[in-house]
Protein backbone atom coordinates (compact mmCIF):
# COMPACT_ATOMS: atom_id res chain seq x y z
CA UNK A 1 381.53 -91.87 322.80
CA UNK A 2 381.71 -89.70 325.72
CA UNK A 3 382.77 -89.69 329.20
CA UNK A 4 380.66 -87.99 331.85
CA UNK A 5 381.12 -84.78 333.29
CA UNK A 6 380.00 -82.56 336.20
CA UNK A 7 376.69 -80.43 335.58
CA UNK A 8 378.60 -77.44 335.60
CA UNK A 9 381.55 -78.80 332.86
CA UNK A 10 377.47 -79.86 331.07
CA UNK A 11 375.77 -76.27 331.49
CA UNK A 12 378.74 -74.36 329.79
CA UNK A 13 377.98 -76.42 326.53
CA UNK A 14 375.62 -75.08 323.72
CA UNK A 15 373.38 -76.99 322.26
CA UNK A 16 374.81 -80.09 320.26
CA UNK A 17 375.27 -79.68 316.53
CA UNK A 18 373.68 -82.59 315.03
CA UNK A 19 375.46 -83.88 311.61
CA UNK A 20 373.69 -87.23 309.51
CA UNK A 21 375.73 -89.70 307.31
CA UNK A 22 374.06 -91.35 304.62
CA UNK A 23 375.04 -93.44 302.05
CA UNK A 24 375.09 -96.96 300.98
CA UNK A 25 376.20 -100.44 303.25
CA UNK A 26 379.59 -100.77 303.39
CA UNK A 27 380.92 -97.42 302.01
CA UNK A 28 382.72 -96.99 305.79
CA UNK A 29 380.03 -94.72 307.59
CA UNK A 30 380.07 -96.74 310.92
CA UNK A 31 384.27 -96.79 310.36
CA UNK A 32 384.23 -92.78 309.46
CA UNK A 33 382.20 -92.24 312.61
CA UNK A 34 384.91 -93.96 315.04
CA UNK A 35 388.00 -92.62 313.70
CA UNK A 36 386.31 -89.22 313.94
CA UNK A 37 385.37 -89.53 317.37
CA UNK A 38 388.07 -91.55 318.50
CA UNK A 39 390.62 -90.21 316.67
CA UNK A 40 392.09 -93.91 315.39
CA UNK A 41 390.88 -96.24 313.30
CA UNK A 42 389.24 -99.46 315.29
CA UNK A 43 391.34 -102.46 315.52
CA UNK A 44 388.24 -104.90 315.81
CA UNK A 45 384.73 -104.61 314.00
CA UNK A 46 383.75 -105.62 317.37
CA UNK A 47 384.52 -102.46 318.44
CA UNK A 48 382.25 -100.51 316.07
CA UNK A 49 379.03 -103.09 316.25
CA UNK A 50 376.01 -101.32 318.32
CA UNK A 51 377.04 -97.64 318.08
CA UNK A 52 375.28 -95.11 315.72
CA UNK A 53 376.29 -92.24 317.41
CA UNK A 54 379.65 -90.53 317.85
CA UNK A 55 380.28 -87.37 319.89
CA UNK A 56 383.30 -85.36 319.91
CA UNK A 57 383.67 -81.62 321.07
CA UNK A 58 384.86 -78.99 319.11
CA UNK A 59 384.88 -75.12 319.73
CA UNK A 60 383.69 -72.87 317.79
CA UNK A 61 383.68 -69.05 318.23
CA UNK A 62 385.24 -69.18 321.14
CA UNK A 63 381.84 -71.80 322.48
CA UNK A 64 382.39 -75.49 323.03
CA UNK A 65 380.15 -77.71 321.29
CA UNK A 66 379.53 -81.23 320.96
CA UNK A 67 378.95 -82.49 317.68
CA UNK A 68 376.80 -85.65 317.09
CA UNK A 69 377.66 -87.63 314.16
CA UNK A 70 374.79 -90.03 313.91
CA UNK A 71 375.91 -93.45 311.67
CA UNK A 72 372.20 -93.42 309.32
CA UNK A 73 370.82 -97.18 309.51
CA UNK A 74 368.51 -96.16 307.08
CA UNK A 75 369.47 -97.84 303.68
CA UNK A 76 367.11 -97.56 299.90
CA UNK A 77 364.00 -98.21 301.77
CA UNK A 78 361.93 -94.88 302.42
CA UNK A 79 359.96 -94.42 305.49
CA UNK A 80 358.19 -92.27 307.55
CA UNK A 81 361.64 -92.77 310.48
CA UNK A 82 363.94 -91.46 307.59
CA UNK A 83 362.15 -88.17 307.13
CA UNK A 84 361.67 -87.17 310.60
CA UNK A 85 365.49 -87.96 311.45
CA UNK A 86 366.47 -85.68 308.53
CA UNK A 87 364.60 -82.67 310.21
CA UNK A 88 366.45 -82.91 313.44
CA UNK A 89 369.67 -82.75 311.48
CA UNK A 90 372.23 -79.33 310.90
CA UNK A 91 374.19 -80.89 308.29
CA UNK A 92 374.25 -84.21 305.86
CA UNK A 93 377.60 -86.03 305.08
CA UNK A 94 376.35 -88.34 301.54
CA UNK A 95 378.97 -91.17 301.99
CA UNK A 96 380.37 -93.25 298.97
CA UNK A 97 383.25 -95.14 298.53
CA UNK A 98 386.11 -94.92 296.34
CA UNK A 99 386.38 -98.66 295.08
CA UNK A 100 382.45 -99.08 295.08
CA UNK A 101 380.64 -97.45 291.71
CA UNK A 102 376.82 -98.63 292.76
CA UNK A 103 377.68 -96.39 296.07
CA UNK A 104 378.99 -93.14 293.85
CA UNK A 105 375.82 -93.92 291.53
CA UNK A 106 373.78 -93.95 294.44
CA UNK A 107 374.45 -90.21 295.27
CA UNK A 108 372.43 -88.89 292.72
CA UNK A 109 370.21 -91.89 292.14
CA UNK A 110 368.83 -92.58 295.75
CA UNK A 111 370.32 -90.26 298.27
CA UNK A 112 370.06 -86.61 296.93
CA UNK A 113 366.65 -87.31 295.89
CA UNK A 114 365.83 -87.84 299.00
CA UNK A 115 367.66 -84.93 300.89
CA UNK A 116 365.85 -82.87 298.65
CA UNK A 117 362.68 -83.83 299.20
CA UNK A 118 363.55 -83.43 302.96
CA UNK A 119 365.59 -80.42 304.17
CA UNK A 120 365.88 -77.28 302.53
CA UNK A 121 369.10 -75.19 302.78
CA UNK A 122 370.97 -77.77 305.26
CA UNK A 123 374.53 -77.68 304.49
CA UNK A 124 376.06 -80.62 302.28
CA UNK A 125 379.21 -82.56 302.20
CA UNK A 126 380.25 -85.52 300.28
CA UNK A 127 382.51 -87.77 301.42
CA UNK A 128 384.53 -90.21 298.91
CA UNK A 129 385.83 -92.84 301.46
CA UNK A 130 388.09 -95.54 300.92
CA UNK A 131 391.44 -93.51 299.66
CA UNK A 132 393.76 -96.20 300.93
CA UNK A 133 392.60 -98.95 298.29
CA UNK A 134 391.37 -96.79 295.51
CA UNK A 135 392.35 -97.54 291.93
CA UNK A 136 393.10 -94.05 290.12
CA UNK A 137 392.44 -95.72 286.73
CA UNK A 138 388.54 -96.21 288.33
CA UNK A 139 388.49 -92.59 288.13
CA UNK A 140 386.15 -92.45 290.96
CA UNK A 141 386.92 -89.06 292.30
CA UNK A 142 386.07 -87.37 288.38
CA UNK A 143 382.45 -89.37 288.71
CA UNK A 144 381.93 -87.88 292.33
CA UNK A 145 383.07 -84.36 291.44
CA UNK A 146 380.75 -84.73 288.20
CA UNK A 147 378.13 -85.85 290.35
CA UNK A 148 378.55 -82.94 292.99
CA UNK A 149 377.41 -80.76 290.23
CA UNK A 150 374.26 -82.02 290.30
CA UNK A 151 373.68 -81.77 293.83
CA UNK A 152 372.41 -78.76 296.23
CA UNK A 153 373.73 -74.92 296.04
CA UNK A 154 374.30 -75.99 299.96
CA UNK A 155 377.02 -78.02 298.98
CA UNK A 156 379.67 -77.73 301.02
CA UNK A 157 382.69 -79.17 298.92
CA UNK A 158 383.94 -83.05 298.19
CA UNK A 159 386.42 -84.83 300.73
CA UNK A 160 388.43 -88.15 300.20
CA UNK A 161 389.18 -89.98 302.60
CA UNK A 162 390.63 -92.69 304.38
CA UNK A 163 388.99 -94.34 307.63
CA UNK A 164 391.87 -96.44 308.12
CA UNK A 165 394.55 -93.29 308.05
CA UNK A 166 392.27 -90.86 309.10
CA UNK A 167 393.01 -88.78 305.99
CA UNK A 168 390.87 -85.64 305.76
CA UNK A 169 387.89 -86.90 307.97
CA UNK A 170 388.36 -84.05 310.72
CA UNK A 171 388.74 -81.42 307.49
CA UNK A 172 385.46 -82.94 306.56
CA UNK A 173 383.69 -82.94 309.88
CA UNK A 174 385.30 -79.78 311.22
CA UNK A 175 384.03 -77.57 307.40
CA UNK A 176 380.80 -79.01 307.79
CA UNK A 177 380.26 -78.00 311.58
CA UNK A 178 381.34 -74.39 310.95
CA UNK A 179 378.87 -74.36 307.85
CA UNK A 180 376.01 -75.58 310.37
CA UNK A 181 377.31 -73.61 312.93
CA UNK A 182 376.86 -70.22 310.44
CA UNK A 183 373.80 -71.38 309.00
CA UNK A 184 372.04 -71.99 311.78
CA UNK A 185 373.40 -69.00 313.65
CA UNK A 186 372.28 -66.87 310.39
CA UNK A 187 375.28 -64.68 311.05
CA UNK A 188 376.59 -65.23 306.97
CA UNK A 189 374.70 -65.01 304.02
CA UNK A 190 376.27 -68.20 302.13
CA UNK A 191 378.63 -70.70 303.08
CA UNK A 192 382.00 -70.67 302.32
CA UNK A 193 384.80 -73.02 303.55
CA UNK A 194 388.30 -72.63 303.77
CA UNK A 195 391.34 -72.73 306.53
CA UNK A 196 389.75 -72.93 309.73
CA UNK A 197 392.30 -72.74 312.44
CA UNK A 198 389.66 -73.97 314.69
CA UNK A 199 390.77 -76.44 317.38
CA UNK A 200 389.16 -79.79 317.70
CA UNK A 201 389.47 -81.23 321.66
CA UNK A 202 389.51 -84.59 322.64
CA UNK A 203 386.34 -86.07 324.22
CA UNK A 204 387.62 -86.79 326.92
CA UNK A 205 384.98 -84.47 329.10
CA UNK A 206 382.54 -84.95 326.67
CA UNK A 207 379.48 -84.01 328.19
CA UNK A 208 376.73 -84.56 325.44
């Protein structure tokens, strides 16, 4: 979602920082991507229907960016569309949800097989979605953090949230830009997240 800006408000941007979610149908990817952009959750599905990608801008290091959170339509089927998306890609967000055990199963079972046969040394996050309606005595978030140690060393943590509140979905978006942002930039030898500070804009002038 962007609204367009003059060429030189477009040349001052670097190049976009492309982020992937994946995950299972209905774990809240297409709902994740609007409140992140958007900053609220959408009152209508009709709102959300024929968008896959959500921009917002964000600096980092003093540069504005705009990061591209593209809403995967790819679901278990594997083809030769899913790979080549996955090497355009600076960072993977694995979405499950909270209330859904086939989609927290599916982590290990479909999706990190497949990011590992695909990228190498991408950074990682996984999203546990849903917070609003989970059931503690599910235990859902023990079965994702057991999961996550199965994962990739480019893990960058585990984030629950809530696409309705917006809980923790710019923590998760804004750690896993600054992990892209160092890896690809190659100025840190490992990733590490913790307080940012960093200052996420509105789109308004999105440019990308």
């Amino acid at each position: 979602y962007c609204i367009e800006v003059n060429d030189r408000q477009k040349n001052s941007m670097s190049s976009p920082i492309r982020l992937l979610m994946v995950g299972e149908d209905g774990v809240g990817k297409t709902s994740i991507g609007y409140y992140f952009s958007r900053g609220k959750s959408a009152e209508t599905i009709e709102e959300m229907s024929g968008t896959d990608l959500w921009n917002r801008r964000m600096v980092i290091d003093r540069r504005e960016y705009c990061i591209e959170v593209n809403d995967s339509v790819y679901r278990a089927k594997y083809d030769g569309k899913t790979i080549g998306i996955y090497h355009k890609m600076h960072g993977i967000v694995i979405v499950c949800s909270l209330v859904d055990e086939e989609s927290i199963k599916a982590i290990l079972d479909i999706w990190y097989p497949r990011l590992k046969d695909n990228i190498e040394n991408i950074p990682v996050i996984i999203i546990g979605n849903k917070s609003d309606i989970e059931e503690p005595q599910n235990n859902a978030r023990d079965k994702i953090e057991e999961i996550s140690t199965h994962v990739p060393t480019t893990l960058m943590g585990v984030f629950y949230t809530s696409a309705l509140t917006g809980e923790n979905i710019d923590d998760a978006f804004i750690a896993l830009s600054e992990a892209a942002f160092r890896h690809n930039d190659n100025t840190e030898g490992s990733f590490k997240i913790g307080p940012t500070g960093r200052k996420i804009q509105s789109n308004d002038n999105c440019g990308c």
